[in-house]
Protein backbone atom coordinates (compact mmCIF):
# COMPACT_ATOMS: atom_id res chain seq x y z
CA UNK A 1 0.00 0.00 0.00
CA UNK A 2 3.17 2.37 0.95
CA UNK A 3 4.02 2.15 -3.05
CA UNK A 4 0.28 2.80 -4.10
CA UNK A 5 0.35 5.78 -1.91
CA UNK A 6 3.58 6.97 -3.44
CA UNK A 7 2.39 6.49 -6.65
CA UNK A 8 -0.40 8.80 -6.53
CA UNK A 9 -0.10 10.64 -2.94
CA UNK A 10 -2.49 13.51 -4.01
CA UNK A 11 -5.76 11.26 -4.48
CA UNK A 12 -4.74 9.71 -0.64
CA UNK A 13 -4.67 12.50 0.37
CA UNK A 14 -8.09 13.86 -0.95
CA UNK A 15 -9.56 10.49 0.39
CA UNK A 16 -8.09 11.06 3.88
CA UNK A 17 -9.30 15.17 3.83
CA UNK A 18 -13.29 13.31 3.48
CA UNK A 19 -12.18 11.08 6.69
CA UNK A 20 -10.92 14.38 8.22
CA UNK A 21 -14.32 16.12 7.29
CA UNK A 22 -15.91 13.50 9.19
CA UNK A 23 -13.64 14.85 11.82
CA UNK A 24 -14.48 18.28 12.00
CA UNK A 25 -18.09 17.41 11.20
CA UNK A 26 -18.39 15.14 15.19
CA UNK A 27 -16.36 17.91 16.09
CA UNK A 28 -19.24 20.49 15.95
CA UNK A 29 -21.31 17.99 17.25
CA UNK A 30 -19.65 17.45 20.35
CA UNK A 31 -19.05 21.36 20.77
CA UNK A 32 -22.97 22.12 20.59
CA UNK A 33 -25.12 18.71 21.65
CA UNK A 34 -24.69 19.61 25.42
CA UNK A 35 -27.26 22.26 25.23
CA UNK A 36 -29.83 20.09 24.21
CA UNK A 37 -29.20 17.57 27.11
CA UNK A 38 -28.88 20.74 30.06
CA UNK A 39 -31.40 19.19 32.33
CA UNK A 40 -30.05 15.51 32.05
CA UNK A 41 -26.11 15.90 31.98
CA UNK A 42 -27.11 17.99 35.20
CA UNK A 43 -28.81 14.99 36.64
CA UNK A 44 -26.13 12.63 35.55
CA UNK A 45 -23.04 14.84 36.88
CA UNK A 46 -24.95 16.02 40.10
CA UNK A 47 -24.58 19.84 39.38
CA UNK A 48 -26.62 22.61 38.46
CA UNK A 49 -27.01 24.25 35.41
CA UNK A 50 -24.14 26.33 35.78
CA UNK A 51 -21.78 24.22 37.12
CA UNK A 52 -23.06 22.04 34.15
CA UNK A 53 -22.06 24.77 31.84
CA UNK A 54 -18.68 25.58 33.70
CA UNK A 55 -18.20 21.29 32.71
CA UNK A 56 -19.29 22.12 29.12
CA UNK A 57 -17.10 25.44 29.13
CA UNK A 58 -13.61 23.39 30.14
CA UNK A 59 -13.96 22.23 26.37
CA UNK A 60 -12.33 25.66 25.04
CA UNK A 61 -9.68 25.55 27.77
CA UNK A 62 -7.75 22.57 25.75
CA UNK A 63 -9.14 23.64 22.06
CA UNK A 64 -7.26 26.92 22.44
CA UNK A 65 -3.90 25.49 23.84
CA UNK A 66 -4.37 22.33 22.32
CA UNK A 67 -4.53 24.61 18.76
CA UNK A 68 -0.80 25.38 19.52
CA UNK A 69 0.27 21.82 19.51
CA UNK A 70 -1.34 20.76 16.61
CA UNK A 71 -0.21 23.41 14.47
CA UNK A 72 3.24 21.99 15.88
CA UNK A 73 2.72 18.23 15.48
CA UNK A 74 1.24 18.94 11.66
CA UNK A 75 3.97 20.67 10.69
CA UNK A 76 6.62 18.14 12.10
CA UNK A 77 5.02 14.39 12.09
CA UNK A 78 2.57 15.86 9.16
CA UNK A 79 -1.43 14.87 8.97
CA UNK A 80 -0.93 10.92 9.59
CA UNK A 81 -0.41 10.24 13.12
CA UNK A 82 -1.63 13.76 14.22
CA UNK A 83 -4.96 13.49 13.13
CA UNK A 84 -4.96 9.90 14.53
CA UNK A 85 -4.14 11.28 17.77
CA UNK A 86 -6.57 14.10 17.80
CA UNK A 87 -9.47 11.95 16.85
CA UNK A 88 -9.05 9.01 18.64
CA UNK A 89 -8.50 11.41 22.27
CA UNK A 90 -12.31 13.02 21.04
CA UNK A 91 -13.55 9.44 20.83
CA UNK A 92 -12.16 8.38 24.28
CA UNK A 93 -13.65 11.98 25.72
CA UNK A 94 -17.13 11.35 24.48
CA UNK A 95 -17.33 7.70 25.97
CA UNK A 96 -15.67 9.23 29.61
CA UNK A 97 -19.26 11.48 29.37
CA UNK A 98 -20.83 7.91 29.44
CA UNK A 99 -19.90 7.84 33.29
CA UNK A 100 -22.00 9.51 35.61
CA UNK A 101 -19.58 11.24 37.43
CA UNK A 102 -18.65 15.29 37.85
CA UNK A 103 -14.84 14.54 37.42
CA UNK A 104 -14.84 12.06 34.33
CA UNK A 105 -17.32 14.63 32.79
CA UNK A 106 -14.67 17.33 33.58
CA UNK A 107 -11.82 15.25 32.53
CA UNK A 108 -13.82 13.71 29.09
CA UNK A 109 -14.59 17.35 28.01
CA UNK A 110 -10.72 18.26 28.43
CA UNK A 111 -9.96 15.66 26.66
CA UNK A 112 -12.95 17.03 23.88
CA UNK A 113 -11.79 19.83 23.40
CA UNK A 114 -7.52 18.94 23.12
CA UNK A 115 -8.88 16.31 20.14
CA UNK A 116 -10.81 18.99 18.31
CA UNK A 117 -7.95 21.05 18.46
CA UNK A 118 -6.32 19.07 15.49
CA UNK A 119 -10.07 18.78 13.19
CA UNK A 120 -9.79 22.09 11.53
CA UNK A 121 -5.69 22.61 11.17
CA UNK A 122 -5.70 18.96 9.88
CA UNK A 123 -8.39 19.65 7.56
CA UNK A 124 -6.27 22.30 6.06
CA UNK A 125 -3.44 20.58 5.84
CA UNK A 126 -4.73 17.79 4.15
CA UNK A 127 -6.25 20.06 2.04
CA UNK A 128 -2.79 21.60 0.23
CA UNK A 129 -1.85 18.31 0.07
CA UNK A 130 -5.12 17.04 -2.38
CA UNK A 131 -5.91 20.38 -3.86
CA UNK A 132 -4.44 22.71 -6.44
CA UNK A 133 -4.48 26.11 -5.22
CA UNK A 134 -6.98 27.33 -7.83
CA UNK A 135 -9.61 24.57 -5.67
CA UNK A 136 -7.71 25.06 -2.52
CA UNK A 137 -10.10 27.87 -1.50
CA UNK A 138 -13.29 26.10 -2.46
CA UNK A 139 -11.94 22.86 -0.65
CA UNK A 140 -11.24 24.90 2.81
CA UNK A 141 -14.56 27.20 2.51
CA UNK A 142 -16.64 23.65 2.55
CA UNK A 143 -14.56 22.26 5.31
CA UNK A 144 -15.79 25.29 7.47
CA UNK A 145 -19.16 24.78 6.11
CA UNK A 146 -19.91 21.20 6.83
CA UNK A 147 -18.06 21.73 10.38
CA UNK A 148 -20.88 23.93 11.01
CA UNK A 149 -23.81 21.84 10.04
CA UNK A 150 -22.24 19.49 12.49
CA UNK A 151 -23.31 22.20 14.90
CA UNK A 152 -26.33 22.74 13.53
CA UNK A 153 -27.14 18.84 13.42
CA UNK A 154 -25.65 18.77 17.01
CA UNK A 155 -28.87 20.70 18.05
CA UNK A 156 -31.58 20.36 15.27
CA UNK A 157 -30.91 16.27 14.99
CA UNK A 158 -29.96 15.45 18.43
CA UNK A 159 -32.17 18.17 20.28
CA UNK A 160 -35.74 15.88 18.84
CA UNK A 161 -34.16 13.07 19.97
CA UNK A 162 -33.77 13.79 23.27
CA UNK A 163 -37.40 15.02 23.45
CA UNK A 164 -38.73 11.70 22.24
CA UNK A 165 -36.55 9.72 25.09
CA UNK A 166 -32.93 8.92 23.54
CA UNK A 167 -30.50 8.42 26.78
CA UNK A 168 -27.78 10.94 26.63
CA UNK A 169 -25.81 8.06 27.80
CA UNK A 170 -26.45 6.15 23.81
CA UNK A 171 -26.11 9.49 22.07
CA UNK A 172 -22.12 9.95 23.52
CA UNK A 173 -21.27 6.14 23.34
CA UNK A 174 -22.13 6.04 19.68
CA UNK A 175 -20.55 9.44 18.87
CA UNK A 176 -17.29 7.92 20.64
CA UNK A 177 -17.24 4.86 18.49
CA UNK A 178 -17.91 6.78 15.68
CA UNK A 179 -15.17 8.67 16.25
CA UNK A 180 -12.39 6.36 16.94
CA UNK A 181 -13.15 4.48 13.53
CA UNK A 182 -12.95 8.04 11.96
CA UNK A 183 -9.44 8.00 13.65
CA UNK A 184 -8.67 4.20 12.39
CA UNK A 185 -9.95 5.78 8.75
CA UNK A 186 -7.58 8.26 8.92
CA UNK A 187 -4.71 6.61 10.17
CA UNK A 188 -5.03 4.39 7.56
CA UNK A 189 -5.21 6.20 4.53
CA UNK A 190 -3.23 9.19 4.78
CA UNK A 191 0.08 8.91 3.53
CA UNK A 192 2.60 8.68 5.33
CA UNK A 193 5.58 11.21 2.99
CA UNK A 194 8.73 10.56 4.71
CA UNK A 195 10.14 13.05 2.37
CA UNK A 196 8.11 15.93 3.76
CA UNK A 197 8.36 14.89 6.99
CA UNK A 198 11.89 15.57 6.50
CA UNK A 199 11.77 19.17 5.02
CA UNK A 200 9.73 20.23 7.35
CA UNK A 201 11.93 19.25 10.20
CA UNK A 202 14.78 21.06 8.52
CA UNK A 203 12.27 23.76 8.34
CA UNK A 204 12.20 24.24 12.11
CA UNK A 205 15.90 22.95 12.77
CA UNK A 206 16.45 26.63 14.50
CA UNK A 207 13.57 26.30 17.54
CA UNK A 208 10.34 23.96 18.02
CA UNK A 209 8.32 27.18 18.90
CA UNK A 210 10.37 29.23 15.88
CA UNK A 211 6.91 29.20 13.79
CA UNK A 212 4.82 30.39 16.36
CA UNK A 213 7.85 33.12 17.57
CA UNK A 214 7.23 34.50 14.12
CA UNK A 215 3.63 34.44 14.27
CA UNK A 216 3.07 36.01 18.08
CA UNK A 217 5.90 39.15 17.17
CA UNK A 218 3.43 40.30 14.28
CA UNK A 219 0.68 42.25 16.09
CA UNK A 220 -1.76 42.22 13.05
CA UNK A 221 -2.04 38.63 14.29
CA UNK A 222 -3.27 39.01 17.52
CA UNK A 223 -5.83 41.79 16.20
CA UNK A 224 -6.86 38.50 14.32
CA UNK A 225 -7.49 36.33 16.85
CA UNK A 226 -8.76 38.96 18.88
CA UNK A 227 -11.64 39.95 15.80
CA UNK A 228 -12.48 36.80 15.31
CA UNK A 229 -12.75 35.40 19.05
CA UNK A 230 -15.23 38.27 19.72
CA UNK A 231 -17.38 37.63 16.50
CA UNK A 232 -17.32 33.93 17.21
CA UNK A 233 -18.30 34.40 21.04
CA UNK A 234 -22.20 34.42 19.97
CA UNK A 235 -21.89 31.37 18.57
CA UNK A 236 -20.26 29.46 20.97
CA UNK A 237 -21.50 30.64 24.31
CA UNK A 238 -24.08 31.43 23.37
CA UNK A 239 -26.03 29.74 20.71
CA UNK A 240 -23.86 26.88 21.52
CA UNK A 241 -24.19 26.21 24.80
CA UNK A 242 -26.79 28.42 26.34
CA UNK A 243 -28.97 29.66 23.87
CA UNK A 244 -31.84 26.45 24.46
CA UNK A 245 -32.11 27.40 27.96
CA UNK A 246 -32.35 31.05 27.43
CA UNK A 247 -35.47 30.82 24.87
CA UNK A 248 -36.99 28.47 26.80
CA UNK A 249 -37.03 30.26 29.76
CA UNK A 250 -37.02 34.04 29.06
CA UNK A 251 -38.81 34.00 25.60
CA UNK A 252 -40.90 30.80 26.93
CA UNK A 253 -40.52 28.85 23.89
CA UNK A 254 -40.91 24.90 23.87
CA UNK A 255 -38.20 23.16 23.35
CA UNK A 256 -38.48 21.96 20.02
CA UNK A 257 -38.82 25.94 19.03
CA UNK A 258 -35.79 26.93 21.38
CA UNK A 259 -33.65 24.22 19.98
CA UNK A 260 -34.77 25.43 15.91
CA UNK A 261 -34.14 28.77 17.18
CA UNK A 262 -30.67 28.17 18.67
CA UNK A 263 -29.47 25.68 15.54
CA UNK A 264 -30.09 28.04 13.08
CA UNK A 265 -27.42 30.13 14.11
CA UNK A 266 -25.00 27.51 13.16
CA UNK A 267 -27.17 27.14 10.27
CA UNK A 268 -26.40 30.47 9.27
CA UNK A 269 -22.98 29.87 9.16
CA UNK A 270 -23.23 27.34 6.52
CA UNK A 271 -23.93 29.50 3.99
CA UNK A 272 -22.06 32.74 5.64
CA UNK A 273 -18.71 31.35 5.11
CA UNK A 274 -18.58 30.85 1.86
CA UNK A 275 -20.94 33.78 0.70
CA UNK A 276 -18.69 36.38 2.81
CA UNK A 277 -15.59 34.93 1.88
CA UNK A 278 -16.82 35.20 -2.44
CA UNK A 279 -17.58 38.91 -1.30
CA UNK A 280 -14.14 39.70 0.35
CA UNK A 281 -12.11 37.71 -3.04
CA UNK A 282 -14.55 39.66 -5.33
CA UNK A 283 -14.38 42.91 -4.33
CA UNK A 284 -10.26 42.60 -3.36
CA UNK A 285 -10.55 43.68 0.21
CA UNK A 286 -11.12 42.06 3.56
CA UNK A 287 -12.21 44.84 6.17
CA UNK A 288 -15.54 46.08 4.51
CA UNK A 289 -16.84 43.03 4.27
CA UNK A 290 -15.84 41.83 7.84
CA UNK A 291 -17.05 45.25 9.32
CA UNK A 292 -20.08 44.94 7.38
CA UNK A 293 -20.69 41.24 8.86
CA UNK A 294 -20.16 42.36 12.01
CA UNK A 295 -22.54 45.46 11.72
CA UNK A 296 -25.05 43.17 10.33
CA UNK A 297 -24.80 40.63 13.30
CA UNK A 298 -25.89 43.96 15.73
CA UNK A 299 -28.64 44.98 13.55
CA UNK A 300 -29.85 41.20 13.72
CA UNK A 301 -29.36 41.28 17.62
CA UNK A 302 -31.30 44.18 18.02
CA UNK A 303 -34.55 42.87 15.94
CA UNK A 304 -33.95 40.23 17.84
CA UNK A 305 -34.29 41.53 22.05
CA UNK A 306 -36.15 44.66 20.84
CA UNK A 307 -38.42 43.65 18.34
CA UNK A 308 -38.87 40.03 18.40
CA UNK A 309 -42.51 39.74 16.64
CA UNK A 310 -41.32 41.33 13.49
CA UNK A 311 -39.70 38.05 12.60
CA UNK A 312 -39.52 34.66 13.98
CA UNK A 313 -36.72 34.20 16.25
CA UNK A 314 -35.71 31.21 13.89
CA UNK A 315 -35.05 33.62 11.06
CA UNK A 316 -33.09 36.65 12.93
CA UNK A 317 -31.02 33.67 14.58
CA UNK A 318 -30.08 32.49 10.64
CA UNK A 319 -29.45 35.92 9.84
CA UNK A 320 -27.28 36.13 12.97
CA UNK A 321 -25.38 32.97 11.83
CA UNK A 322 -24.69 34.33 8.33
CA UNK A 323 -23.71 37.15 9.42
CA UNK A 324 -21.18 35.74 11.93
CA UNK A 325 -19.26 33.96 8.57
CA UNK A 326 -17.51 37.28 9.14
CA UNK A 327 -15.15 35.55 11.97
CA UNK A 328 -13.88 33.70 9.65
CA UNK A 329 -12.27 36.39 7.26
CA UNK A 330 -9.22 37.05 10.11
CA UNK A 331 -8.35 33.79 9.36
CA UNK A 332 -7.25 34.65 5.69
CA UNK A 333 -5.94 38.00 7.09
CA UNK A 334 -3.52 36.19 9.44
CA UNK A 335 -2.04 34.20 6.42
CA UNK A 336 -1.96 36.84 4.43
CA UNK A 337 -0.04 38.77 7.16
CA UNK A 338 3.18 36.05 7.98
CA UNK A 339 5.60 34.49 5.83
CA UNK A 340 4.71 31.97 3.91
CA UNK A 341 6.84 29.37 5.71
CA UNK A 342 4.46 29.52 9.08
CA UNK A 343 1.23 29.94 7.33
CA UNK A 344 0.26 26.26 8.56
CA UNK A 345 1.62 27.58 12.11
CA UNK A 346 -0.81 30.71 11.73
CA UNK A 347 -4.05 28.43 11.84
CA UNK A 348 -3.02 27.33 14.96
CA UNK A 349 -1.72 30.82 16.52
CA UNK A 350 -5.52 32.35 15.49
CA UNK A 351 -7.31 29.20 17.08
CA UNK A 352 -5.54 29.82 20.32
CA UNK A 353 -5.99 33.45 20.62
CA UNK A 354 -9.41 33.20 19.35
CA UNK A 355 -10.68 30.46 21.61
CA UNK A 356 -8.72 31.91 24.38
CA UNK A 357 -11.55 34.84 23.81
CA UNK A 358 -14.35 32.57 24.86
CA UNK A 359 -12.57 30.90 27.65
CA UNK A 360 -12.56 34.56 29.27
CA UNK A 361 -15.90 35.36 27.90
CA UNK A 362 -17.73 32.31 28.94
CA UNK A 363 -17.08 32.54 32.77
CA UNK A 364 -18.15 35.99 32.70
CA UNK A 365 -21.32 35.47 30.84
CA UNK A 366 -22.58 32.57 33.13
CA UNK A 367 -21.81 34.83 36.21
CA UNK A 368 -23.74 37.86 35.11
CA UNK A 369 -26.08 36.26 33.41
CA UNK A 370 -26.12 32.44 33.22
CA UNK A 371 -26.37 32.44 37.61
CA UNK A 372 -29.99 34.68 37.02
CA UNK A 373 -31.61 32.50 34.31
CA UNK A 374 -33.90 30.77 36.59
CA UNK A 375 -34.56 33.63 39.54
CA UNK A 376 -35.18 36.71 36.82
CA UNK A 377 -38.50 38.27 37.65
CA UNK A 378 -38.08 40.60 34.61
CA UNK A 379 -37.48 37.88 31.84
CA UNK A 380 -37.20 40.27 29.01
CA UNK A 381 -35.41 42.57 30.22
CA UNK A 382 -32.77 39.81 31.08
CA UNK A 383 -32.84 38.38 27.81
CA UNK A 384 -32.34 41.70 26.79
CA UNK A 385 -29.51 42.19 28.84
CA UNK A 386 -27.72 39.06 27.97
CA UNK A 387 -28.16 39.62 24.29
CA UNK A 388 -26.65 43.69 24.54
CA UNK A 389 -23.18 42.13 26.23
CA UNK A 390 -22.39 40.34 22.87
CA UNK A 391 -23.77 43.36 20.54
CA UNK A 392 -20.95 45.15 23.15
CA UNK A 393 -18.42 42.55 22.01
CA UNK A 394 -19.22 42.82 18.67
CA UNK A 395 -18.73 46.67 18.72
CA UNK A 396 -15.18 46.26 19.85
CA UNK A 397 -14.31 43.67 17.63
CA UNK A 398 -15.46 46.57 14.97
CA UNK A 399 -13.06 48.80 16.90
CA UNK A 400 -10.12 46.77 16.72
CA UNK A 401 -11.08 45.81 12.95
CA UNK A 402 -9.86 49.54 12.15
CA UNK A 403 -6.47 48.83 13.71
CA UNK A 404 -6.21 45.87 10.63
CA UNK A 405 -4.17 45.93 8.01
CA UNK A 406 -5.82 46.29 4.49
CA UNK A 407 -4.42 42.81 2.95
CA UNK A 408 -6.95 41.77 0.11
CA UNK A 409 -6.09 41.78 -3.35
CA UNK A 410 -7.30 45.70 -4.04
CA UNK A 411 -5.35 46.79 -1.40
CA UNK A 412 -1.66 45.78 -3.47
CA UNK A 413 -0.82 46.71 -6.94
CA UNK A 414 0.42 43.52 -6.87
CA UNK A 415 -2.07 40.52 -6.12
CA UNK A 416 -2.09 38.12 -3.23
CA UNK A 417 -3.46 34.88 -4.04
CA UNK A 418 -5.62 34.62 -0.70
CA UNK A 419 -6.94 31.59 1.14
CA UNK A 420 -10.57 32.40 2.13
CA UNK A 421 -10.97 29.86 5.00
């Protein structure tokens, strides 16, 4: 098989970026199930249901230095054993949530979150390995797409389910042996190109951490992170993890209304990527469009706490999802802004600072607002509350976008061939 592989590396390795979709894909659906299953991950962890979302919230304290290390391994071992690695610790996290205990659900969500660390970097890596560059753009925009109807499915598909009776305990069991035969898959058929395995090492001769040294000293990549961490924030605390339980109990929606209503945002995304990411390539600059987004995402807010009859809340939440494809335009800033010799090491810089984001946001949203869900007398004007500290997030992240450096195609005489991710 070794020869086959060498023979023709490039279709391996568009066989193994499908097995690495798969990846991502459980990825998102690990990341947003939880808040379908509040009330009976509570019961089976004996906490409440913020010390059930502190459990859930532990997820993004691996993803984001977890990011680090896989931008690391990929670059040095390559996509083979890395993604091996990644996927099979998600599987093993997932069936740890089997056990009804509050420090194997602690320890199985650390151990989610430092295996979906290496979905999306591997996914890109496998991706310049299969794809020409004139598809490489295409291939990376669906990657992002399909991780997000994982999200989406994480709550639309698994949300029903648990209203007609499915034990949480069956959902994560099946999701971890899913998984881990995802990571046999990919272990499998990637190849294994001892040849690049060896550039890259003399790549990095000079330091293990010499990528990311380049990558941290360039400031227009923390404004990245930073951008794209507060856009994202919505999504993830929020709609992700929270959102069911707010509809249901300040907007008093059923469940199967809260949970449409919360997917959709994910939804959104789906088509948000790639439609913002055509704008920013076809017009030949990247702030507009990601100021734009994010002005778009407030305006959507706003219908949404102050005027919540003039649509249904499923449609503003969509409208908030495709609007939050904007978070994803630092991500071909950041490349655009490094050398081309740590670009690989970028995706991994912008997850960590990015996720870092909403492991300091999350702890401050449950405490201000998560902590009052159940005692508010005043439920809309909590909702209303809760929904004005991300449109405050949002505004900054608009702030900081002016700080960016112009680095789409219109903005250089001569053009950058950009990744939209």
């Amino acid at each position: 098989m070794d020869t086959i592989k060498t023979a023709s590396p490039t279709k391996y390795y568009v066989i193994a970026w499908v097995f690495g979709l798969l990846f991502y894909f459980l990825d998102y659906v690990v990341r947003s199930s939880p808040a379908v299953m509040i009330p009976q991950l509570s019961g089976a962890f004996g906490v409440s249901t913020v010390g059930l979302v502190s459990i859930v919230g532990t997820y993004y304290y691996t993803y984001s230095t977890c990011s680090l290390i896989a931008g690391i391994a990929l670059d040095r071992f390559g996509a083979k054993y890395s993604l091996f690695a990644g996927a099979l610790i998600l599987g093993l996290g997932c069936l740890l949530f089997v056990i009804s205990n509050y420090y194997t659900g602690v320890t199985g969500r650390l151990l989610q979150g430092a295996g979906c660390a290496f979905a999306f970097p591997g996914c890109v890596y496998l991706a310049t390995k299969g794809f020409s560059p004139r598809s490489l753009a295409t291939a990376i925009g669906f990657t992002q797409c399909l991780g997000m109807l994982g999200g989406s499915a994480g709550q639309f598909v698994v949300g029903p389910l648990m209203e007609r009776g499915m034990d949480e305990t069956y959902f994560w069991t099946a999701t971890g042996l899913i998984t881990i035969l995802v990571a046999v898959g990919l272990l499998l058929i990637t190849p294994h190109n001892r040849q690049e395995h060896t550039t890259s090492k003399d790549l990095h001769a000079p330091g293990f951490l010499s990528p990311y040294k380049v990558v941290f000293s360039n400031k227009q990549s923390w404004l990245c992170g930073i951008i794209s961490g507060l856009l994202f924030a919505p999504t993830t605390i929020f709609a992700m993890t929270w959102g069911v339980a707010f509809f249901q109990k300040d907007r008093n929606m059923d469940f199967h209304t809260a949970t449409l209503a919360s997917a959709m945002v994910a939804m959104g995304w789906v088509f948000g990527c790639p439609l913002l990411g055509y704008l920013t390539d076809k017009i030949g600059r990247r702030k507009p469009v990601l100021i734009g987004g994010a002005l778009l995402m407030i305006l959507s807010l706003i219908q949404l706490l102050f005027l919540p009859d003039l649509v249904p809340a499923f449609v503003s939440t969509f409208t908030l999802g495709v609007a939050s494809g904007a978070a994803m335009i630092p991500y071909s800033v950041i490349k655009e802004s490094n050398p081309d010799h740590v670009k690989g090491s970028a995706t991994g810089a912008i997850n960590f600072i990015t996720f870092g984001v909403t492991t300091l946001l999350s702890p401050l949203f449950s405490r201000f607002f998560g902590k009052t869900l159940e005692a508010a007398t005043d439920k809309t004007g909590h909702f209303q509350s809760a929904g004005l500290f991300w449109i405050a997030g949002i505004g900054l992240a608009i702030v900081v976008s002016l700080f960016l450096k112009e680095t789409g195609q219109g903005a250089n005489k001569a053009p950058v061939n950009p990744v939209t991710v």
